[in-house]
C-alpha atoms as a PDB file:
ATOM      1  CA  UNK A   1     105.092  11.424  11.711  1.00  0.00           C
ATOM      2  CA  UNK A   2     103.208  13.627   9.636  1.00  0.00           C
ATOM      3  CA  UNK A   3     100.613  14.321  11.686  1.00  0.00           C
ATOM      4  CA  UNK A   4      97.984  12.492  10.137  1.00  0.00           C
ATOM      5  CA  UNK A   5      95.543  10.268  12.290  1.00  0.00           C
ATOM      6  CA  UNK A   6      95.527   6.742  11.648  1.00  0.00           C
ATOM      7  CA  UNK A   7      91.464   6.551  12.020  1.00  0.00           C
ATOM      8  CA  UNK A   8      91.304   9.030   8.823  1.00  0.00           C
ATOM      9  CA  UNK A   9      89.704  12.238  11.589  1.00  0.00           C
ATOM     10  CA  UNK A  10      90.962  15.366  12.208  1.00  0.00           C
ATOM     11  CA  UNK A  11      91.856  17.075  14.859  1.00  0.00           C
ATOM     12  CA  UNK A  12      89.461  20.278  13.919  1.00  0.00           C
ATOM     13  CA  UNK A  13      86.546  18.060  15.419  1.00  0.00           C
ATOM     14  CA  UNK A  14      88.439  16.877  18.672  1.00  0.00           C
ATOM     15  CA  UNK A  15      89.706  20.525  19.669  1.00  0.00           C
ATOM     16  CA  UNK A  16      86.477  22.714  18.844  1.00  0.00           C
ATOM     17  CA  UNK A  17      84.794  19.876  21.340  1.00  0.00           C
ATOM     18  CA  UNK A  18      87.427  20.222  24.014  1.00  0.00           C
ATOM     19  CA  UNK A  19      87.286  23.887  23.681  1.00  0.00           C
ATOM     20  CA  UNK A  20      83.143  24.105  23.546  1.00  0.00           C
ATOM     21  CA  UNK A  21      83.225  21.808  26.806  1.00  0.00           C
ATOM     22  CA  UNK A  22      86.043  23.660  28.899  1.00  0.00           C
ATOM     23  CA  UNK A  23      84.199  27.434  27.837  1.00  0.00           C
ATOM     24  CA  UNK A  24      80.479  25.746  28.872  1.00  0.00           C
ATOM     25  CA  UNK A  25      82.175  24.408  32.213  1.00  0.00           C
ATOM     26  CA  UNK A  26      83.638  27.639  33.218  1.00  0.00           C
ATOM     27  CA  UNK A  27      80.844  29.293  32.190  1.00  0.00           C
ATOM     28  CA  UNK A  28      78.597  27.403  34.959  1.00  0.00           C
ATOM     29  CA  UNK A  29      81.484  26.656  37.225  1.00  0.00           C
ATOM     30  CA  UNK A  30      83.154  30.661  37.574  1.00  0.00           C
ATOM     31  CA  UNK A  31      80.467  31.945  39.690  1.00  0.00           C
ATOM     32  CA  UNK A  32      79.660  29.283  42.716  1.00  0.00           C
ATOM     33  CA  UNK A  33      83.566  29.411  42.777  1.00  0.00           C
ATOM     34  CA  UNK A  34      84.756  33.127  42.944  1.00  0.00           C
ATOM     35  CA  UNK A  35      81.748  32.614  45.599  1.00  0.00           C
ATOM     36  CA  UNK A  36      82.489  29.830  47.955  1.00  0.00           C
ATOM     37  CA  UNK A  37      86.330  31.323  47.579  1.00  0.00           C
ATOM     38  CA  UNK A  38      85.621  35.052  48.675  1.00  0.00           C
ATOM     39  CA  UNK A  39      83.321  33.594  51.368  1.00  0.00           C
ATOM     40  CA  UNK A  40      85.565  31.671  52.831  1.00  0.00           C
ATOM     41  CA  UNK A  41      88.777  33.825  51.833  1.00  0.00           C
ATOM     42  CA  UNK A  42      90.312  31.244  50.432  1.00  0.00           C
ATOM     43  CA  UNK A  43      94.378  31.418  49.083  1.00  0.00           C
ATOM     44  CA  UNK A  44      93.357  29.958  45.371  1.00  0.00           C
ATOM     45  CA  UNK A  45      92.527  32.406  42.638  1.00  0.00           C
ATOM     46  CA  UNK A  46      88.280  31.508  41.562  1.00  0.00           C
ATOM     47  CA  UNK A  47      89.566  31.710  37.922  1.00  0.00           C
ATOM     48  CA  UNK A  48      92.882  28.666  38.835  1.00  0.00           C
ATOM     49  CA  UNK A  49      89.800  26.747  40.503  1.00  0.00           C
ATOM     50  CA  UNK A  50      87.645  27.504  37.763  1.00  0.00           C
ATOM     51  CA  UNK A  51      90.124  26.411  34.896  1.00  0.00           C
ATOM     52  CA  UNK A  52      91.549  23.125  36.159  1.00  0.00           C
ATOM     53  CA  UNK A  53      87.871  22.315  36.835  1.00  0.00           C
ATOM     54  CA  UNK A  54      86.433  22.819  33.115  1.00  0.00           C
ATOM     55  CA  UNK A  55      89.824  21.339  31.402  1.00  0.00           C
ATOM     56  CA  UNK A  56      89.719  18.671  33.764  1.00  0.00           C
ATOM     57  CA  UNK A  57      85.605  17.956  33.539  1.00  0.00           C
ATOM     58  CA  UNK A  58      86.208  18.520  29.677  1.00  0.00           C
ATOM     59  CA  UNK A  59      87.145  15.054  28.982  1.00  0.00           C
ATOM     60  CA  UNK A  60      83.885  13.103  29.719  1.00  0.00           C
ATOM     61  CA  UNK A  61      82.100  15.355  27.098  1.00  0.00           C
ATOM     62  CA  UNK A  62      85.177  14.404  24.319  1.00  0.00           C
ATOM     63  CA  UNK A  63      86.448  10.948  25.184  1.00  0.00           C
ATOM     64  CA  UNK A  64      83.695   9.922  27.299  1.00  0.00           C
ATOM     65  CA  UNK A  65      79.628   8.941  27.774  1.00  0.00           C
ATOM     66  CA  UNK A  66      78.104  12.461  28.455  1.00  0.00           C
ATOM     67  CA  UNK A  67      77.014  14.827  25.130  1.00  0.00           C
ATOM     68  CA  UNK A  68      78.152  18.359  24.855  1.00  0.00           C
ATOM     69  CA  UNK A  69      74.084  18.797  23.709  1.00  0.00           C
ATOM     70  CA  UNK A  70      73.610  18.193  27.775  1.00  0.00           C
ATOM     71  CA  UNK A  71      76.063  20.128  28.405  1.00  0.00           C
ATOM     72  CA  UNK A  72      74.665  22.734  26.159  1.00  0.00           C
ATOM     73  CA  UNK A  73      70.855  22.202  27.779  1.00  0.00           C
ATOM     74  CA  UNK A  74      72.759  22.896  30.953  1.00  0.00           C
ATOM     75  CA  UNK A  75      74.577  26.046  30.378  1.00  0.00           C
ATOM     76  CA  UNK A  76      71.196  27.544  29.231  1.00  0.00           C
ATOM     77  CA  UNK A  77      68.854  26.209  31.942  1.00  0.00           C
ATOM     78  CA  UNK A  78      71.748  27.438  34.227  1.00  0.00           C
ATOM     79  CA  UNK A  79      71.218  30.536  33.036  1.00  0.00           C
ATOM     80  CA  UNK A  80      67.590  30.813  32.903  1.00  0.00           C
ATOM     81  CA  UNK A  81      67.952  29.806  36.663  1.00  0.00           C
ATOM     82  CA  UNK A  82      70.263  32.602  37.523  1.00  0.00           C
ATOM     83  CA  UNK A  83      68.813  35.384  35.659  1.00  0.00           C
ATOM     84  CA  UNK A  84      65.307  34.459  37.859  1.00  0.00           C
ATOM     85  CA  UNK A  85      66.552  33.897  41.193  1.00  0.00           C
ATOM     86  CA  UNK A  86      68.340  36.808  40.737  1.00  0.00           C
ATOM     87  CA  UNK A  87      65.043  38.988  39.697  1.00  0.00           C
ATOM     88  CA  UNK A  88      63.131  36.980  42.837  1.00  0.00           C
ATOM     89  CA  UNK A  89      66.224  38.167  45.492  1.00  0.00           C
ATOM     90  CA  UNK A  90      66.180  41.643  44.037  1.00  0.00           C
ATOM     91  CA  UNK A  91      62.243  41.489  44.044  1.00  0.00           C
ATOM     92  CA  UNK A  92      62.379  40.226  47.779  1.00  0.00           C
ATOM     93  CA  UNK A  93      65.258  42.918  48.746  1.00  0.00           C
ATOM     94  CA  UNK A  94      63.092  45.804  47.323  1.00  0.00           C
ATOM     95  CA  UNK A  95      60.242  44.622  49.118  1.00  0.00           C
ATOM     96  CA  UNK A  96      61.691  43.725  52.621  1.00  0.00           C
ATOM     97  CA  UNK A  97      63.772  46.115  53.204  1.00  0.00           C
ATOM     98  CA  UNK A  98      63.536  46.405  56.859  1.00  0.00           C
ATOM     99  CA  UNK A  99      65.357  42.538  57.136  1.00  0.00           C
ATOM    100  CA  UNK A 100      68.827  42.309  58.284  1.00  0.00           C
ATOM    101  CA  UNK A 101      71.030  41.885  55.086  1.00  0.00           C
ATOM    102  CA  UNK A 102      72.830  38.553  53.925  1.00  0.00           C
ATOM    103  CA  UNK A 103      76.495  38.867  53.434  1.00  0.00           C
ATOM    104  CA  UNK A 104      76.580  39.305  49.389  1.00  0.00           C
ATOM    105  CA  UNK A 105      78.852  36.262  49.118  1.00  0.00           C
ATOM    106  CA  UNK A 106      76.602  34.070  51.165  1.00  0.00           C
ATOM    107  CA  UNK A 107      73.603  34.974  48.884  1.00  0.00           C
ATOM    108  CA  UNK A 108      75.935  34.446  45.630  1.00  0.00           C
ATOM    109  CA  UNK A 109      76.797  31.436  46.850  1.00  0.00           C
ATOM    110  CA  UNK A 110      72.762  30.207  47.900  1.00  0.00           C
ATOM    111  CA  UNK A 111      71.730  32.025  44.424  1.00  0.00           C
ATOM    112  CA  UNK A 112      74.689  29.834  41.956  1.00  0.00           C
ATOM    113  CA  UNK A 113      74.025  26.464  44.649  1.00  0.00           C
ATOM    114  CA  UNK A 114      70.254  26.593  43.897  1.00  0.00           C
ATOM    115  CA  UNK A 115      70.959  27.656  39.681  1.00  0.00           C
ATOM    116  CA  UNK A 116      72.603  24.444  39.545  1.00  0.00           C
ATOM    117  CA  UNK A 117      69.810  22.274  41.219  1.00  0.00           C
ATOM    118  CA  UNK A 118      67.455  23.936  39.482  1.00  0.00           C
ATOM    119  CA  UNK A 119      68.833  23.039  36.074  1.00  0.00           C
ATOM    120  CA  UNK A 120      70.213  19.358  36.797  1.00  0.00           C
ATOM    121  CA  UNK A 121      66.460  18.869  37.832  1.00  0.00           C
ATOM    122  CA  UNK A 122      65.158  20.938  34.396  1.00  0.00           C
ATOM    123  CA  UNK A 123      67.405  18.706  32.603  1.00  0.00           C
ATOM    124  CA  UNK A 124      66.571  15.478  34.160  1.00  0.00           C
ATOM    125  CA  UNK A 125      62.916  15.761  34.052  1.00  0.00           C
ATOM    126  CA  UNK A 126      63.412  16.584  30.474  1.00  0.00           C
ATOM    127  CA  UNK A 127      64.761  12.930  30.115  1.00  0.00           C
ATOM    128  CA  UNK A 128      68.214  13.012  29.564  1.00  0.00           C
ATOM    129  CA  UNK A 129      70.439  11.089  32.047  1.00  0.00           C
ATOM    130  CA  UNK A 130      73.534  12.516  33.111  1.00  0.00           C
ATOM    131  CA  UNK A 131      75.676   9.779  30.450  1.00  0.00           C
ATOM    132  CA  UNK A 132      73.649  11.767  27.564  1.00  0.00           C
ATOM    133  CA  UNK A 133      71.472   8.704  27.208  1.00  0.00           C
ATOM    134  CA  UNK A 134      67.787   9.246  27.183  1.00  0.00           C
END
C-alpha cells in the first residue's frame, strides 16, 4: 500500500481536525478536572483525565454529526465565561471580606461548572444544536 486513500483525500485534512478538536477539548476540559480531582484528592493525574477525554470526545467533531465551528463557538464563550466569573468572585472577595472563605478548589470547581453552563446556554440560544445543525 502506498498510502494513498482510495476516496482521492488526504490525510492533512483528517489530522489538523483531530488535532484542532483534542487541543479545543482539553482546553475546556483541563480546568473543571485538575478541580474536581484536587478536591476530592483523587489517584488520577487531571492532565491523564484530561487527555483520554479530548482524544476520546475528538471523534464526534471528525467522523461524526457535531462541527469543530461549535466547538470553536464553545471554547471562546467558555472563555468569555471564565474570564467574568472570575472578575465577579474576585470583585465579591474584595468586597466581602469579612465572609468565611471557600476552599479554592470548591470555588474552581463552582467557577469552571457554571463557565460551561453558561456557554452551552450562549451557544444554544445562538441556534446551533449540539449535532452542529441549526
Amino acid at each position: 500500500m502506498t498510502g494513498d486513500r482510495r476516496d482521492g483525500e488526504g490525510y492533512a485534512g483528517p489530522t489538523v481536525d483531530v488535532l484542532a478538536a483534542t487541543v479545543g477539548l482539553g482546553f475546556v476540559t483541563y480546568p473543571l478536572a485538575r478541580s474536581v480531582l484536587s478536591l476530592l484528592g483523587g489517584p488520577l493525574p487531571a492532565g491523564l483525565v484530561t487527555g483520554v477525554v479530548a482524544v476520546g470526545g475528538a471523534y464526534p467533531f471528525v467522523a461524526g454529526p457535531w462541527s469543530l465551528a461549535t466547538l470553536g463557538d464553545y471554547v471562546l464563550v467558555w472563555t468569555g465565561w471564565v474570564v467574568a466569573l472570575a472578575a465577579v468572585a474576585l470583585a465579591v472577595a474584595m468586597l466581602a471580606g469579612g465572609l468565611a472563605p471557600v476552599p479554592a478548589q470548591a470555588s474552581q470547581v463552582l467557577l469552571f461548572s457554571l463557565a460551561h453552563l453558561g456557554a452551552l446556554v450562549a451557544v444554544g440560544v445562538r441556534g446551533v444544536a449540539p449535532t452542529g445543525r441549526s
